[in-house]
PDB file of N, CA and C in Angstrom:
ATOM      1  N   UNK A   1     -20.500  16.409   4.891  1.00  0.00           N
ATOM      2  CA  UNK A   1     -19.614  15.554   5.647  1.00  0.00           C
ATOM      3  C   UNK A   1     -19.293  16.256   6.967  1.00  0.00           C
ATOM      4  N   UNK A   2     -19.063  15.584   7.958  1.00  0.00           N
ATOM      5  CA  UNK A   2     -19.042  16.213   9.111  1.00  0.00           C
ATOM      6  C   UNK A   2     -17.898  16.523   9.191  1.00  0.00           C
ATOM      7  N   UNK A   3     -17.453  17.367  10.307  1.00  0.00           N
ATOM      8  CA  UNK A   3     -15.930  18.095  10.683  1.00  0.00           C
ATOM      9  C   UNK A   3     -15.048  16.852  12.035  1.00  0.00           C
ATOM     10  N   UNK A   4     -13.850  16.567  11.535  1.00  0.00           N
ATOM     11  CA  UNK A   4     -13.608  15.417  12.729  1.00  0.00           C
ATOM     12  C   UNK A   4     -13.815  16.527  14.156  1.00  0.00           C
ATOM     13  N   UNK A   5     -13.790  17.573  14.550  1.00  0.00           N
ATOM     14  CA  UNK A   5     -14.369  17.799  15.744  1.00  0.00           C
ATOM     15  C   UNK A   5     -15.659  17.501  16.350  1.00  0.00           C
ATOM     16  N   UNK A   6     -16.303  17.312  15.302  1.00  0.00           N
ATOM     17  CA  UNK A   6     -18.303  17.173  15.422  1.00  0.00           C
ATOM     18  C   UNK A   6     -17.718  15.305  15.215  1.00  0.00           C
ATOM     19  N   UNK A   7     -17.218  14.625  14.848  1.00  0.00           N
ATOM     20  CA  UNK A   7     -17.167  13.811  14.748  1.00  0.00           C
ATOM     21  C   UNK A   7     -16.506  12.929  16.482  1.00  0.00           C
ATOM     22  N   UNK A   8     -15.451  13.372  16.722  1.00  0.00           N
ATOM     23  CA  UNK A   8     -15.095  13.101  18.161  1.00  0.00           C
ATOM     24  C   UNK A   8     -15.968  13.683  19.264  1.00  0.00           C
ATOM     25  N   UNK A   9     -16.380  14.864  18.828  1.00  0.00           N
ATOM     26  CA  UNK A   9     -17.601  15.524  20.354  1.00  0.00           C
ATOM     27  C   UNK A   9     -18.927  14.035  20.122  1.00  0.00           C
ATOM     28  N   UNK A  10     -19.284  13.659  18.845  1.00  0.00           N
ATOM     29  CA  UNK A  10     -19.972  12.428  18.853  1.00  0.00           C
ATOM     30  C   UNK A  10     -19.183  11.151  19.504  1.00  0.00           C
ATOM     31  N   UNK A  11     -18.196  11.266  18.832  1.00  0.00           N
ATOM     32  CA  UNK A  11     -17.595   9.207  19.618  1.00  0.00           C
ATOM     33  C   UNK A  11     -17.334   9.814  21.372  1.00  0.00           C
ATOM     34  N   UNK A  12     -17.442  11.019  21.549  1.00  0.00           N
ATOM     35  CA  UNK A  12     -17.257  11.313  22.613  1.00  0.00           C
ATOM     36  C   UNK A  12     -18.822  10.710  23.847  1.00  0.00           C
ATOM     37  N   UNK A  13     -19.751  11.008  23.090  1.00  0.00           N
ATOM     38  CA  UNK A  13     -20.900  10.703  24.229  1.00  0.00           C
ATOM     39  C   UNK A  13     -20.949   9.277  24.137  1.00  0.00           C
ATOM     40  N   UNK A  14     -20.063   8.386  23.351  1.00  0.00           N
ATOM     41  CA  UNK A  14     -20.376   7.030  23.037  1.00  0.00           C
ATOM     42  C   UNK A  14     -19.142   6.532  24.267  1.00  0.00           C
ATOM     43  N   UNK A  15     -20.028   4.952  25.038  1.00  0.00           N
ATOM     44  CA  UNK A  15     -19.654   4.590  26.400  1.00  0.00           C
ATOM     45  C   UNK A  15     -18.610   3.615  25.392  1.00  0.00           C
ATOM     46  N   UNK A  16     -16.957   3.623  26.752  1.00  0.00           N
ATOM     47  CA  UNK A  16     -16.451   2.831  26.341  1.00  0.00           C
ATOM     48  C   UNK A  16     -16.352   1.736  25.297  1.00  0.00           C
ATOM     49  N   UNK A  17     -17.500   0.593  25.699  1.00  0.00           N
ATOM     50  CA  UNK A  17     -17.614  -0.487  24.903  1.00  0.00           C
ATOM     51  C   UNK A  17     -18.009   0.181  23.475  1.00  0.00           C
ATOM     52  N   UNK A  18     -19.193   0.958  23.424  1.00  0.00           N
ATOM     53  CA  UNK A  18     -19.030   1.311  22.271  1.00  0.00           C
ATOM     54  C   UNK A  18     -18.475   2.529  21.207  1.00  0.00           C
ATOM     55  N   UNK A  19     -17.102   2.667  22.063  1.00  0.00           N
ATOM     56  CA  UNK A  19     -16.633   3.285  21.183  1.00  0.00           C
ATOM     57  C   UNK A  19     -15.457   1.878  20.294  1.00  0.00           C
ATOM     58  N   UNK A  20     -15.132   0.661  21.097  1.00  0.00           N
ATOM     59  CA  UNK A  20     -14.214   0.247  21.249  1.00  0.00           C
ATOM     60  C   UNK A  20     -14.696  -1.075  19.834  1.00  0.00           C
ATOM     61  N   UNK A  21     -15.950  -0.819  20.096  1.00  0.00           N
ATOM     62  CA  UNK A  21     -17.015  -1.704  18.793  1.00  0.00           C
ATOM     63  C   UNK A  21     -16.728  -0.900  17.573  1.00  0.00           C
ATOM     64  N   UNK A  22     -17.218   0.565  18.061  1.00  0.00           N
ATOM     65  CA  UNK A  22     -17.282   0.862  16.735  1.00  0.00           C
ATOM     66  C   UNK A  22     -15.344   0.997  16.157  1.00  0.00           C
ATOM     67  N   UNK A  23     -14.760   1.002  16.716  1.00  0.00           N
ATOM     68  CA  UNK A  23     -13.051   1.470  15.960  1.00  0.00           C
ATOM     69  C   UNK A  23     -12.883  -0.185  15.627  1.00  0.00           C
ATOM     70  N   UNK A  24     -13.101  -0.929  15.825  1.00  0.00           N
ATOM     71  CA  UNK A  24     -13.175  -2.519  15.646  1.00  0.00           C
ATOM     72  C   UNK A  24     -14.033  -2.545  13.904  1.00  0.00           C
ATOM     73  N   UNK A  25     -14.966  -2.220  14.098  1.00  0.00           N
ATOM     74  CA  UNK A  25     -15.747  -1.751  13.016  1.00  0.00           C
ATOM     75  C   UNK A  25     -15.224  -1.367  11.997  1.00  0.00           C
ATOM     76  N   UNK A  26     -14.374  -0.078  11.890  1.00  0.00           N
ATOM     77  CA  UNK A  26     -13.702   0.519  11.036  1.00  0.00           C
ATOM     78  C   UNK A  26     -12.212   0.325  10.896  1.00  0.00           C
ATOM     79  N   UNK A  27     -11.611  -0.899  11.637  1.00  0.00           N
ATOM     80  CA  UNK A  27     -10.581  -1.168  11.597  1.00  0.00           C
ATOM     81  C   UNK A  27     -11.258  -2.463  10.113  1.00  0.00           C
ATOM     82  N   UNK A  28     -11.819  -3.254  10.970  1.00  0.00           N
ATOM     83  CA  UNK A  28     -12.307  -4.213   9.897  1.00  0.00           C
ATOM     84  C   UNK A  28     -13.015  -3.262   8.471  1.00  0.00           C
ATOM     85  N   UNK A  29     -13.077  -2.891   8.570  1.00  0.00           N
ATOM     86  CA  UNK A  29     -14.008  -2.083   6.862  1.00  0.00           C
ATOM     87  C   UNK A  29     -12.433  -1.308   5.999  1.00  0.00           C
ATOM     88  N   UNK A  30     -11.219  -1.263   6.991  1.00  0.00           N
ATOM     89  CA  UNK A  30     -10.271  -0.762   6.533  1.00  0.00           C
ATOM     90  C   UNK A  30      -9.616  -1.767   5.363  1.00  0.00           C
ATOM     91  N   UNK A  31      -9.525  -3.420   5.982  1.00  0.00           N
ATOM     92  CA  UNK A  31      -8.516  -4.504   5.749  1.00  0.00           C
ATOM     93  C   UNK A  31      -9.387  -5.073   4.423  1.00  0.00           C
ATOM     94  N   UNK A  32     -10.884  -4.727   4.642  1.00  0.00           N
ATOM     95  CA  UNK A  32     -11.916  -5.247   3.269  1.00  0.00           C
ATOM     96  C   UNK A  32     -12.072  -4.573   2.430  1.00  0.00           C
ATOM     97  N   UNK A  33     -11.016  -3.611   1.861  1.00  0.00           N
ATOM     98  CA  UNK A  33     -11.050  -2.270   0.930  1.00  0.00           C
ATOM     99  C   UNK A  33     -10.392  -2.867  -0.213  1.00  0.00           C
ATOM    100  N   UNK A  34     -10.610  -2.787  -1.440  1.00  0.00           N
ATOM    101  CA  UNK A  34     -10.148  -2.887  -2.521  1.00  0.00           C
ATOM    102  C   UNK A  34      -8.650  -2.535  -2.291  1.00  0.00           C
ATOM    103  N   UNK A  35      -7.548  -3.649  -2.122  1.00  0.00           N
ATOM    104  CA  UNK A  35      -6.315  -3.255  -2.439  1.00  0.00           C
ATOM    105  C   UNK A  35      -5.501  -2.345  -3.307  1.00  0.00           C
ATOM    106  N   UNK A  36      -6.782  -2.721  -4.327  1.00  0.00           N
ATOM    107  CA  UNK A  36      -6.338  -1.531  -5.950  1.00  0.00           C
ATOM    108  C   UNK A  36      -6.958   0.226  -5.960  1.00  0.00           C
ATOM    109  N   UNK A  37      -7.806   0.074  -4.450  1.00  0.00           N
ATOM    110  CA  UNK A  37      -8.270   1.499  -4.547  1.00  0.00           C
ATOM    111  C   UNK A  37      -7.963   2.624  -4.131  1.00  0.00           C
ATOM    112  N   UNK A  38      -6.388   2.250  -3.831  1.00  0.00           N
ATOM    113  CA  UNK A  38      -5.803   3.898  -3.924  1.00  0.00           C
ATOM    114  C   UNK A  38      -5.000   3.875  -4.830  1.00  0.00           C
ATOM    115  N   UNK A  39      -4.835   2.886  -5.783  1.00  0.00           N
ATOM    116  CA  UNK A  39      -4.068   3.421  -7.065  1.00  0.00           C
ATOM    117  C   UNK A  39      -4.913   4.635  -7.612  1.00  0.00           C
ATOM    118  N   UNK A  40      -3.960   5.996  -7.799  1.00  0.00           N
ATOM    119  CA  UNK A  40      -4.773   7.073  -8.669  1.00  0.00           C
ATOM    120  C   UNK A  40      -4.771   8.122  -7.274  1.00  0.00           C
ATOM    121  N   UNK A  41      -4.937   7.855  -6.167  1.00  0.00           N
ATOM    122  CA  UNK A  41      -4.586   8.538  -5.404  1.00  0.00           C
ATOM    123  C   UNK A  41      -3.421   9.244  -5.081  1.00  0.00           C
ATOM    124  N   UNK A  42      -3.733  10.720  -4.730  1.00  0.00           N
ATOM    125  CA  UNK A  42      -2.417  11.476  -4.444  1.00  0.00           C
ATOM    126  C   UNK A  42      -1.341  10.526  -3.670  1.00  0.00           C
ATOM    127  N   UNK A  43      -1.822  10.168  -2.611  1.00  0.00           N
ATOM    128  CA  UNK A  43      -0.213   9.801  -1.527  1.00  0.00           C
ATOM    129  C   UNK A  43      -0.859   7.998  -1.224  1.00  0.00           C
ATOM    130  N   UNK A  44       0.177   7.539  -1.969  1.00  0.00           N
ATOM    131  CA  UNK A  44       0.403   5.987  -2.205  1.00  0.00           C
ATOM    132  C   UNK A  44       0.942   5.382  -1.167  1.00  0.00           C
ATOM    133  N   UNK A  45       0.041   4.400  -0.544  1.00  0.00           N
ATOM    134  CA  UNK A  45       0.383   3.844   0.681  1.00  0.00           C
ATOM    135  C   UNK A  45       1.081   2.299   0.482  1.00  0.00           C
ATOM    136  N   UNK A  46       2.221   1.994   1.240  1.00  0.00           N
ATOM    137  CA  UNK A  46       2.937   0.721   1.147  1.00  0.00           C
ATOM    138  C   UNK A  46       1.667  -0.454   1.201  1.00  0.00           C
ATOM    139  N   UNK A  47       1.819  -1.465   0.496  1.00  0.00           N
ATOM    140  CA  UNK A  47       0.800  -2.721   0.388  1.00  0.00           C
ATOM    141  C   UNK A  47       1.948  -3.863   0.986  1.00  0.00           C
ATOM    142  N   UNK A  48       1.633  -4.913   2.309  1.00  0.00           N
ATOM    143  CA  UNK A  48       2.205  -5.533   2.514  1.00  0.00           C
ATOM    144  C   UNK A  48       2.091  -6.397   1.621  1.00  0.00           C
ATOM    145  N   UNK A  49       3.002  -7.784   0.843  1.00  0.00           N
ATOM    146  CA  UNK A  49       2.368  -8.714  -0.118  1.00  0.00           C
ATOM    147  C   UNK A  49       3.543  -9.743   0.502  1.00  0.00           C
ATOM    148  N   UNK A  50       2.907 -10.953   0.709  1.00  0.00           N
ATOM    149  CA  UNK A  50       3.155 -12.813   0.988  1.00  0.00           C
ATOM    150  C   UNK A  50       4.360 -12.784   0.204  1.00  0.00           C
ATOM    151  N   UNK A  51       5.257 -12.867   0.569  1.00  0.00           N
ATOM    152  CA  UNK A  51       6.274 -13.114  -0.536  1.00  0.00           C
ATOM    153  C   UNK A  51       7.708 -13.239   0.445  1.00  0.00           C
ATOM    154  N   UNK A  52       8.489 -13.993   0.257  1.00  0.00           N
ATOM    155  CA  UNK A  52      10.337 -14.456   0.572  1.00  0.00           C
ATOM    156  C   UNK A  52      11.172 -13.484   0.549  1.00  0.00           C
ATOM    157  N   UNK A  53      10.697 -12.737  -0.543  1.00  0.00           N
ATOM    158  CA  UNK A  53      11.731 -11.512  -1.233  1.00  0.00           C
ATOM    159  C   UNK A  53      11.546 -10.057  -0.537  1.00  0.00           C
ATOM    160  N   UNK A  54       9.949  -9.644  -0.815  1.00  0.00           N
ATOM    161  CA  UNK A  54       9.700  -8.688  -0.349  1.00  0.00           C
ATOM    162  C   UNK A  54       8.217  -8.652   0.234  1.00  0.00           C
ATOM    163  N   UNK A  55       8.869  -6.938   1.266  1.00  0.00           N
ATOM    164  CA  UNK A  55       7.806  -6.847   2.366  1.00  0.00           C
ATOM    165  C   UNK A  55       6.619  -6.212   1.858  1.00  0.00           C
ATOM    166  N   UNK A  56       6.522  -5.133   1.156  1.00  0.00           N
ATOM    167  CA  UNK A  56       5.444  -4.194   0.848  1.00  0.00           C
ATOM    168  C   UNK A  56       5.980  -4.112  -0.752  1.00  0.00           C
ATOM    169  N   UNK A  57       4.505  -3.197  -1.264  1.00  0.00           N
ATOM    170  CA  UNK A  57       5.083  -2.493  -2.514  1.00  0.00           C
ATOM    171  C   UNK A  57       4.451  -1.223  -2.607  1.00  0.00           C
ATOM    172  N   UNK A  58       4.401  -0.147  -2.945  1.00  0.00           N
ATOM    173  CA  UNK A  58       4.049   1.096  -3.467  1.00  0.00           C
ATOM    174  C   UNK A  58       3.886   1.252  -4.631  1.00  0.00           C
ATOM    175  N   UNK A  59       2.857   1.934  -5.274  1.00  0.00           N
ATOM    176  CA  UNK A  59       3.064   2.193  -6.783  1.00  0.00           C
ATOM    177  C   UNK A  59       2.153   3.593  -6.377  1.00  0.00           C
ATOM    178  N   UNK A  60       3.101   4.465  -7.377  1.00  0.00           N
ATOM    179  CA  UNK A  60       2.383   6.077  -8.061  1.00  0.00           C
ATOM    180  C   UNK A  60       2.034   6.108  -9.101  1.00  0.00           C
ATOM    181  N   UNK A  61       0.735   5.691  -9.466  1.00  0.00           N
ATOM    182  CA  UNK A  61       0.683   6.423 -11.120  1.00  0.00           C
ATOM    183  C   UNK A  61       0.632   7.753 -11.502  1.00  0.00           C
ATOM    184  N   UNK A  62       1.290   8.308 -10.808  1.00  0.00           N
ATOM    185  CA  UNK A  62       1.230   9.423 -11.458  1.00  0.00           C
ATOM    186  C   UNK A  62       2.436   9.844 -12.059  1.00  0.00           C
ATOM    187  N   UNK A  63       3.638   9.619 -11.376  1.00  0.00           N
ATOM    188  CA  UNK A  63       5.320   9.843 -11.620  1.00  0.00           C
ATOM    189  C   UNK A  63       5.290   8.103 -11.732  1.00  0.00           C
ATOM    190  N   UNK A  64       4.681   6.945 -12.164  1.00  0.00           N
ATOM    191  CA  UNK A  64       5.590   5.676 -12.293  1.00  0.00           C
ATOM    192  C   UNK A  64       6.436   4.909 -11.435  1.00  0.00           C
ATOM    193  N   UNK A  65       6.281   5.442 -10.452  1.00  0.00           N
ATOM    194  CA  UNK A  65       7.425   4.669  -9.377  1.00  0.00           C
ATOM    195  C   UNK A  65       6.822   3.928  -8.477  1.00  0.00           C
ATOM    196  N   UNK A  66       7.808   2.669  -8.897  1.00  0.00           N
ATOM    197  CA  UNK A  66       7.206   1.585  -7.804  1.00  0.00           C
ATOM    198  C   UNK A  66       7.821   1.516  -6.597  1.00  0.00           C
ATOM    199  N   UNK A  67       7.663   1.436  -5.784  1.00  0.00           N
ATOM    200  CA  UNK A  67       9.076   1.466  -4.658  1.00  0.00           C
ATOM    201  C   UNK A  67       8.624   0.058  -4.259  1.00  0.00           C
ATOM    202  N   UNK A  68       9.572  -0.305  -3.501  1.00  0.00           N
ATOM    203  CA  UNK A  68       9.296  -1.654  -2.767  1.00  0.00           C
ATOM    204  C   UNK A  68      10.719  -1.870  -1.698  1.00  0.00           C
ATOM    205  N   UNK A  69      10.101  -2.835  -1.144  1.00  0.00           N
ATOM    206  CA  UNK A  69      10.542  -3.083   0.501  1.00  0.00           C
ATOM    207  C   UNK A  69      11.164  -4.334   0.756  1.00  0.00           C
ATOM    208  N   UNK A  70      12.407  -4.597   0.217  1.00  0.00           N
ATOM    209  CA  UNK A  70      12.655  -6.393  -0.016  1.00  0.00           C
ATOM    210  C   UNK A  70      12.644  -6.578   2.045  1.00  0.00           C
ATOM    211  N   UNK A  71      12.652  -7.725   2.053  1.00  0.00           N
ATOM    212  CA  UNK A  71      13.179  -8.567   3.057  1.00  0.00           C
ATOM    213  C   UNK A  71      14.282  -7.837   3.921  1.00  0.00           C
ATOM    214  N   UNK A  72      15.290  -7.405   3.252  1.00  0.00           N
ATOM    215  CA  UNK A  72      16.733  -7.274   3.975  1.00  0.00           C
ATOM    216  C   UNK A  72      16.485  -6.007   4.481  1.00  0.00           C
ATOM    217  N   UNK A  73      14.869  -5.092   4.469  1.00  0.00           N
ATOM    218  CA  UNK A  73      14.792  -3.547   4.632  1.00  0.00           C
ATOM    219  C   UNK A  73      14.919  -2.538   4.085  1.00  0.00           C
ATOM    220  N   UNK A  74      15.951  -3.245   2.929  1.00  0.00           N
ATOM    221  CA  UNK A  74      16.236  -1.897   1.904  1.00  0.00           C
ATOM    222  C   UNK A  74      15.234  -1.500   0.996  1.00  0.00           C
ATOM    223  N   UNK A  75      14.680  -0.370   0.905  1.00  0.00           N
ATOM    224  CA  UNK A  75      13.940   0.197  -0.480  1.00  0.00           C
ATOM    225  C   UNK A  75      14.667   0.388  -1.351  1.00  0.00           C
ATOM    226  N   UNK A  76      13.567   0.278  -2.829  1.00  0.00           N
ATOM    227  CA  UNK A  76      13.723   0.649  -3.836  1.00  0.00           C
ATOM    228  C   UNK A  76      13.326   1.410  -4.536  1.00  0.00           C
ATOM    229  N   UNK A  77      13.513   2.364  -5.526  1.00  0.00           N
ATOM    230  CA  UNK A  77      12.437   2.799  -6.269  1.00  0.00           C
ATOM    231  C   UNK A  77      12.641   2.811  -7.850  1.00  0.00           C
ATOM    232  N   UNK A  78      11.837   2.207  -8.408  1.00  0.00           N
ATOM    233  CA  UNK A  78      12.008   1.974  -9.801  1.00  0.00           C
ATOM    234  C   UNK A  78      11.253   2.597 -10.685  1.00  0.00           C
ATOM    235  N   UNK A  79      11.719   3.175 -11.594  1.00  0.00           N
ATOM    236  CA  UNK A  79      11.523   4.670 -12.419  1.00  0.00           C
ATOM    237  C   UNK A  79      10.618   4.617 -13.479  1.00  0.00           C
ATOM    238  N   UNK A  80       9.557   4.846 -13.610  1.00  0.00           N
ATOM    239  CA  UNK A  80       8.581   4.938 -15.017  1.00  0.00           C
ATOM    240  C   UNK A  80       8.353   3.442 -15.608  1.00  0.00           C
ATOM    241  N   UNK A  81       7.809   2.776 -14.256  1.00  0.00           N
ATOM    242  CA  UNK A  81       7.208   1.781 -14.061  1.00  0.00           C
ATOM    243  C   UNK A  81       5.733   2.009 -14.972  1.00  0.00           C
ATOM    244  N   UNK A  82       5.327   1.011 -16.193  1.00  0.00           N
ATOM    245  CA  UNK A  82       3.842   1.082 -16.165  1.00  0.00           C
ATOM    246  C   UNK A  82       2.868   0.357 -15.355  1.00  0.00           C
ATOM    247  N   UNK A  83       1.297   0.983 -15.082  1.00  0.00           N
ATOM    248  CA  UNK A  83       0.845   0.529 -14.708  1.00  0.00           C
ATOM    249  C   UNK A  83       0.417  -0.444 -14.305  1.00  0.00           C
ATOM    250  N   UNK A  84       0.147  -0.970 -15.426  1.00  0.00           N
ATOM    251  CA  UNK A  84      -0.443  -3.102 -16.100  1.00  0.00           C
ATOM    252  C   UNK A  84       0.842  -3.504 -14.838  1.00  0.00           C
ATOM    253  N   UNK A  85       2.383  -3.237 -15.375  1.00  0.00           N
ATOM    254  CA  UNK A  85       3.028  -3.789 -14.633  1.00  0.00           C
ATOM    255  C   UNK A  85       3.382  -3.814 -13.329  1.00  0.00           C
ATOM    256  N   UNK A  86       2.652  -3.173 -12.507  1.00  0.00           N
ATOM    257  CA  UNK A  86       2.089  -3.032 -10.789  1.00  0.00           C
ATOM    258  C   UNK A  86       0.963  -3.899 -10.721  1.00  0.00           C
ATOM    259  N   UNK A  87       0.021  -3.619 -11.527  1.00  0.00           N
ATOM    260  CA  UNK A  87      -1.019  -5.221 -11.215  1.00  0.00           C
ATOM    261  C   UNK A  87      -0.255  -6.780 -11.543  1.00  0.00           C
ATOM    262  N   UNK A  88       0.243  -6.591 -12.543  1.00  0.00           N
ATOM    263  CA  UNK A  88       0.504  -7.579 -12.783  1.00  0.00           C
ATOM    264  C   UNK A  88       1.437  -8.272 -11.698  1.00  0.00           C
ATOM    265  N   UNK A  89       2.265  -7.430 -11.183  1.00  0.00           N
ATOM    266  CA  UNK A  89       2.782  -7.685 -10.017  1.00  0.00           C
ATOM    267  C   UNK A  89       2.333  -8.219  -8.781  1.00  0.00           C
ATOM    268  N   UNK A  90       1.426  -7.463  -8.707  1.00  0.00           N
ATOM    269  CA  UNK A  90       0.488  -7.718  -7.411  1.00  0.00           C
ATOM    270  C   UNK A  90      -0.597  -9.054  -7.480  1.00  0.00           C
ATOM    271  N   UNK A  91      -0.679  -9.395  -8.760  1.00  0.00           N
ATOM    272  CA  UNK A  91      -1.487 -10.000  -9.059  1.00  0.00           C
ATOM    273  C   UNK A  91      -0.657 -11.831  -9.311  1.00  0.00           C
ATOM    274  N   UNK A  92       0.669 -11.334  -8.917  1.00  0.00           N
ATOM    275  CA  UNK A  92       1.449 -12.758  -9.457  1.00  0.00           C
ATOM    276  C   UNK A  92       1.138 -13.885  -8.463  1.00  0.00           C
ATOM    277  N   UNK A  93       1.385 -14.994  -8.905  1.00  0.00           N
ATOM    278  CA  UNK A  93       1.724 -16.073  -8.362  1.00  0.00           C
ATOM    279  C   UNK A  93       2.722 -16.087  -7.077  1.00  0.00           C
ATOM    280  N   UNK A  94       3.686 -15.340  -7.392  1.00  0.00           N
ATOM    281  CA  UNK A  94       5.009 -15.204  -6.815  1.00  0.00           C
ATOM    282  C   UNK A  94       5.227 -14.275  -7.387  1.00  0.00           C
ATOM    283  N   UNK A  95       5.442 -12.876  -6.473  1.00  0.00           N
ATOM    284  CA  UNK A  95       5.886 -11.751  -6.618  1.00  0.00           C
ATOM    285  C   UNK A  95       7.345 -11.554  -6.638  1.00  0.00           C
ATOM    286  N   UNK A  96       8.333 -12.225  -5.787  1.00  0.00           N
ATOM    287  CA  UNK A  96       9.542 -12.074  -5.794  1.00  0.00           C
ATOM    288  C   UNK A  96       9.846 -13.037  -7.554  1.00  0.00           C
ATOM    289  N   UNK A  97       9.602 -13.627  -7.803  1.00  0.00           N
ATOM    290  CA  UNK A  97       9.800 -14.507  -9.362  1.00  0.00           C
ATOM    291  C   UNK A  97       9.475 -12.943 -10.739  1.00  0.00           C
ATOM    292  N   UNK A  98       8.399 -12.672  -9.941  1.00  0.00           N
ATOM    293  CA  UNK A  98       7.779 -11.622 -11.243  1.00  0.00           C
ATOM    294  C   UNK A  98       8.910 -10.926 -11.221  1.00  0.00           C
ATOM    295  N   UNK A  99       9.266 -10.110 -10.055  1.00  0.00           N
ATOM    296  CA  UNK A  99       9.972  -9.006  -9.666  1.00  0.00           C
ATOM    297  C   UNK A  99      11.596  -9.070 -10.457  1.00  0.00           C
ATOM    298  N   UNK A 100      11.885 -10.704 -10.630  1.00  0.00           N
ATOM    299  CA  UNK A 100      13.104 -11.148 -10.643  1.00  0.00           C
ATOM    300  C   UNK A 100      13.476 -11.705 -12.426  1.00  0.00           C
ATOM    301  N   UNK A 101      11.792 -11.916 -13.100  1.00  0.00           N
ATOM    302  CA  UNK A 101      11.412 -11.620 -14.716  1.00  0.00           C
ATOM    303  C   UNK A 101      11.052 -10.462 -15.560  1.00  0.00           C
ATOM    304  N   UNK A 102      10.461  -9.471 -14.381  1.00  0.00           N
ATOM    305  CA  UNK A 102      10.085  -8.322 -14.886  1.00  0.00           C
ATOM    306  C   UNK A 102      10.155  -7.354 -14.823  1.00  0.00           C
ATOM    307  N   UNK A 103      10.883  -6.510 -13.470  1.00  0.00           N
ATOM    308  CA  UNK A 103      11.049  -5.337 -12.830  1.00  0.00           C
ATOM    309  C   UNK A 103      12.526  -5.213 -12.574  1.00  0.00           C
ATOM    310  N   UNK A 104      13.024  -5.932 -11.714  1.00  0.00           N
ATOM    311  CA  UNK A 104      14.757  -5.843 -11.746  1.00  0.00           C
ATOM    312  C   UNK A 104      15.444  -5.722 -13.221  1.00  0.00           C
ATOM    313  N   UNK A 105      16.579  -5.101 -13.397  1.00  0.00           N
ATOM    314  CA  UNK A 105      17.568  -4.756 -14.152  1.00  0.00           C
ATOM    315  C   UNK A 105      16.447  -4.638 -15.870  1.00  0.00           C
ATOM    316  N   UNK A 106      14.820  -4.090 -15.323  1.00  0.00           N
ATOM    317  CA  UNK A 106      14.125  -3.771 -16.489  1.00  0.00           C
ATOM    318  C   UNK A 106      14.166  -2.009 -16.411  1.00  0.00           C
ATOM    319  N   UNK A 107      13.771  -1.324 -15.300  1.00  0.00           N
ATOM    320  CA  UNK A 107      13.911   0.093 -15.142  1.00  0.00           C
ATOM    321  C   UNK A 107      14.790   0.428 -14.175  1.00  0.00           C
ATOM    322  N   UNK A 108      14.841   1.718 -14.506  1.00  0.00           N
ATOM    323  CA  UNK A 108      16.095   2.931 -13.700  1.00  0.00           C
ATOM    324  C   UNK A 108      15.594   2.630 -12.059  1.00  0.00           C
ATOM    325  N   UNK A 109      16.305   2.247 -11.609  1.00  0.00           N
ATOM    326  CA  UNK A 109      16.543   2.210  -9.913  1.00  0.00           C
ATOM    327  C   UNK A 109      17.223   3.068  -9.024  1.00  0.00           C
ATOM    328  N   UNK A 110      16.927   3.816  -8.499  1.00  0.00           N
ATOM    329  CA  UNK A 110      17.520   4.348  -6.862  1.00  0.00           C
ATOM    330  C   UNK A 110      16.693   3.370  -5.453  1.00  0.00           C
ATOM    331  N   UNK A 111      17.925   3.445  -4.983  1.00  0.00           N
ATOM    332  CA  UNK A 111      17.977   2.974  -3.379  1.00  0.00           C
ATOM    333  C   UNK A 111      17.344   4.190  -2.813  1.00  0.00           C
ATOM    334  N   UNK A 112      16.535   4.413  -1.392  1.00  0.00           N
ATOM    335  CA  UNK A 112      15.810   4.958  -1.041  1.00  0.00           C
ATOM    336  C   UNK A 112      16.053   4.981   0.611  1.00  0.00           C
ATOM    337  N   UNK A 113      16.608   6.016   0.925  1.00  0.00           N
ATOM    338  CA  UNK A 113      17.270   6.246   2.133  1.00  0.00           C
ATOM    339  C   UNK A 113      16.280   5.407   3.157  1.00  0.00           C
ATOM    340  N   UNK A 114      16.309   4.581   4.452  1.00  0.00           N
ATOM    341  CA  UNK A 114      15.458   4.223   5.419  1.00  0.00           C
ATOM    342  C   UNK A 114      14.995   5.054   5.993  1.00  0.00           C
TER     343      UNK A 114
END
């Protein structure tokens, strides 16, 4: 695998337009990534999801915690969350409904400083 210095001295000899193709390129190959494929990964990135209630969600499988991002800004983080129940989440109809049958006043919650 190359070193990002050998990697920029390359996008470096590349002319404007095509550097501006190729980050277009890899912006698009970013948004067509398996949503589910950084579950299992060390550092869990916020998932925006369609929803009234809330903005993003996070899940760690490794410590269980789901965090999430309602509407009003405030985080959450909810404690020894199982897995199934982050897909299943993600996977709802209506996430704020799931959230409001299955996750609220189901596990240990802290608020999560902004």
């Amino acid at each position: 695998m190359a070193s990002f210095v050998e990697v920029e001295k390359l996008a470096l000899t590349l002319s404007e337009h095509e550097r501006a193709r190729l980050a277009a390129k890899l912006i698009d190959s970013l948004s067509n990534a398996d949503p589910d494929e950084d579950v299992g990964r060390e550092a869990a990135r916020f998932k925006p999801v369609s929803s009234s209630m809330l903005r993003r969600v996070r899940y760690d499988p490794k410590s269980g915690f789901l965090d999430v991002v309602f509407r009003t800004g405030e985080t959450y983080r909810y404690k020894d969350v199982p897995l199934d129940e982050y897909h299943k989440l993600m996977k709802a109809e209506s996430h704020g409904k799931y959230m409001q049958m299955h996750v609220i006043d189901h596990y240990e919650v802290v608020r999560l400083d902004d």
